[in-house]
Protein backbone atom coordinates (compact mmCIF):
# COMPACT_ATOMS: atom_id res chain seq x y z
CA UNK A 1 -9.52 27.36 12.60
CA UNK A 2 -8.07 23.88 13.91
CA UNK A 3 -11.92 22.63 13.27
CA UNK A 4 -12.19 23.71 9.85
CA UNK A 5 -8.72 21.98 9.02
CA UNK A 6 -9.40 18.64 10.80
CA UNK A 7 -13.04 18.92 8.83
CA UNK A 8 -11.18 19.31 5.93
CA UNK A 9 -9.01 16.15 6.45
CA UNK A 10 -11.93 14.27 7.40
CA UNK A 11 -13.63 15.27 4.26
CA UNK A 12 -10.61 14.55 1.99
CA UNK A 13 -9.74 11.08 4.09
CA UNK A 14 -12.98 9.89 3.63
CA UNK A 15 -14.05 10.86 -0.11
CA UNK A 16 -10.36 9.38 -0.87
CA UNK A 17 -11.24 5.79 1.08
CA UNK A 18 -14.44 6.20 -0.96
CA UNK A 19 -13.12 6.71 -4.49
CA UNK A 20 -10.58 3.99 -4.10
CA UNK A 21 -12.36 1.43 -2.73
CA UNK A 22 -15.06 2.09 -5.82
CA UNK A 23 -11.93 2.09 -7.74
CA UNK A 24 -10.61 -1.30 -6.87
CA UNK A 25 -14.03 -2.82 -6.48
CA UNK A 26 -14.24 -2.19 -10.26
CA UNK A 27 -10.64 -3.34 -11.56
CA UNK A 28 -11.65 -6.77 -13.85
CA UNK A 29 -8.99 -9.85 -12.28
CA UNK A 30 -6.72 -9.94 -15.32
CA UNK A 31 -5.58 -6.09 -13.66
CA UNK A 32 -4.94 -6.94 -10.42
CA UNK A 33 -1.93 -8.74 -10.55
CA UNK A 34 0.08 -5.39 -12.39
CA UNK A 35 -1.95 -3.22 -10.18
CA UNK A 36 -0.57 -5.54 -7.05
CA UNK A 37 2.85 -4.98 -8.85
CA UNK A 38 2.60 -1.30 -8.82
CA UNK A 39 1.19 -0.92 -5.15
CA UNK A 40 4.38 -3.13 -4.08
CA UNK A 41 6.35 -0.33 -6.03
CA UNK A 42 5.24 2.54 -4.36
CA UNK A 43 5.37 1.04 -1.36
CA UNK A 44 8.87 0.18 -1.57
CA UNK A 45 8.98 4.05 -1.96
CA UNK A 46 7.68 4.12 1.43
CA UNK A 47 9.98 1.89 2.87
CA UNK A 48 12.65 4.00 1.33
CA UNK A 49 11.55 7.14 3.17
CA UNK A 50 10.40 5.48 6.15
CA UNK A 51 14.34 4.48 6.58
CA UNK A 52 15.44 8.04 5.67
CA UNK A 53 12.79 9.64 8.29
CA UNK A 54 13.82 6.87 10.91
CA UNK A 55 17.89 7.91 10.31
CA UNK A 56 17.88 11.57 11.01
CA UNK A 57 17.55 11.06 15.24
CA UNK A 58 16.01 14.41 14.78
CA UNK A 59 14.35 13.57 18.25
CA UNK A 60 13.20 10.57 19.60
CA UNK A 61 9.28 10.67 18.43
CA UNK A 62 10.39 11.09 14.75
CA UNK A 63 12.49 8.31 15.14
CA UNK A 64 9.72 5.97 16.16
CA UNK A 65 7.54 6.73 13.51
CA UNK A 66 9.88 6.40 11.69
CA UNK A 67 10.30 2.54 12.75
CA UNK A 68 6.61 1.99 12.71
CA UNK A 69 6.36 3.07 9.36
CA UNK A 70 8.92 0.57 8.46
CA UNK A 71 7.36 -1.91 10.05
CA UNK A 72 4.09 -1.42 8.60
CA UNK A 73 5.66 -0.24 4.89
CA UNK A 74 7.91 -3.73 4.97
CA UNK A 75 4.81 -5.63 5.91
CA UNK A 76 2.31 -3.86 2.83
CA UNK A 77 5.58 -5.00 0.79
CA UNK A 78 5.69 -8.36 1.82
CA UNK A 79 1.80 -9.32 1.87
CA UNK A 80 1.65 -7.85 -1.51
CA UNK A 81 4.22 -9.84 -2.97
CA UNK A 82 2.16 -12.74 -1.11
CA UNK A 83 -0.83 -12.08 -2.84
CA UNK A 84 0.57 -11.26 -6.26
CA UNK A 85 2.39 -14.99 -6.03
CA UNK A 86 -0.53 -16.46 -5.16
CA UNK A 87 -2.56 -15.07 -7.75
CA UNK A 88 0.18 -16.22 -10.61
CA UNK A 89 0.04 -19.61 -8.86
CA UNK A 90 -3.76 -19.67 -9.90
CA UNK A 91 -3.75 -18.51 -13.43
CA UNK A 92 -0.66 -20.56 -13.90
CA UNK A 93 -2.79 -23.91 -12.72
CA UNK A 94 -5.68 -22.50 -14.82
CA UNK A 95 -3.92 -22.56 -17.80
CA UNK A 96 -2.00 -25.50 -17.45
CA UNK A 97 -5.84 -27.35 -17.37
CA UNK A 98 -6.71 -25.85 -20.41
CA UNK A 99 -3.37 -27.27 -22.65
């Protein structure tokens, strides 16, 4: 039975990493800034319950996933808000050419 269900994740992990890399690969670049927007969103979300998870000292291995998910939440966060900056910076400059 343990098989079938860590098939079964396999299965659904990789058809996900599939459809959403086809998925992004497909956005035009005009979308990618709100979709960067909205990533950085939900992964605030994650920060959010990363803290919550990492504050209940229900035992000591909750509590460090809970602090590498913060870690690695805070750091999606941050390198999105990178990215998205960066990518204003260069339609900003391209439209400043054009006036």
């Amino acid at each position: 039975m343990i098989k079938l269900d860590l098939l079964t994740s396999l299965y659904v992990f990789m058809l996900a990493a599939f459809i959403g890399f086809e998925f992004i690969r497909r956005i035009t670049p005009l979308l990618h800034t709100p979709l960067m927007s909205l990533t950085n969103a939900l992964d605030a979300i994650a920060v959010v319950g990363a803290i919550l998870l990492a504050g209940e000292h229900k035992n000591t291995f909750t509590t460090v996933l809970g602090v590498i998910a913060i870690v690695a939440a805070t750091s999606n966060v941050v390198g999105g808000f990178l990215i998205t900056d960066r990518m204003l910076r260069m339609f900003k400059a391209s439209s400043s050419k054009k006036s």
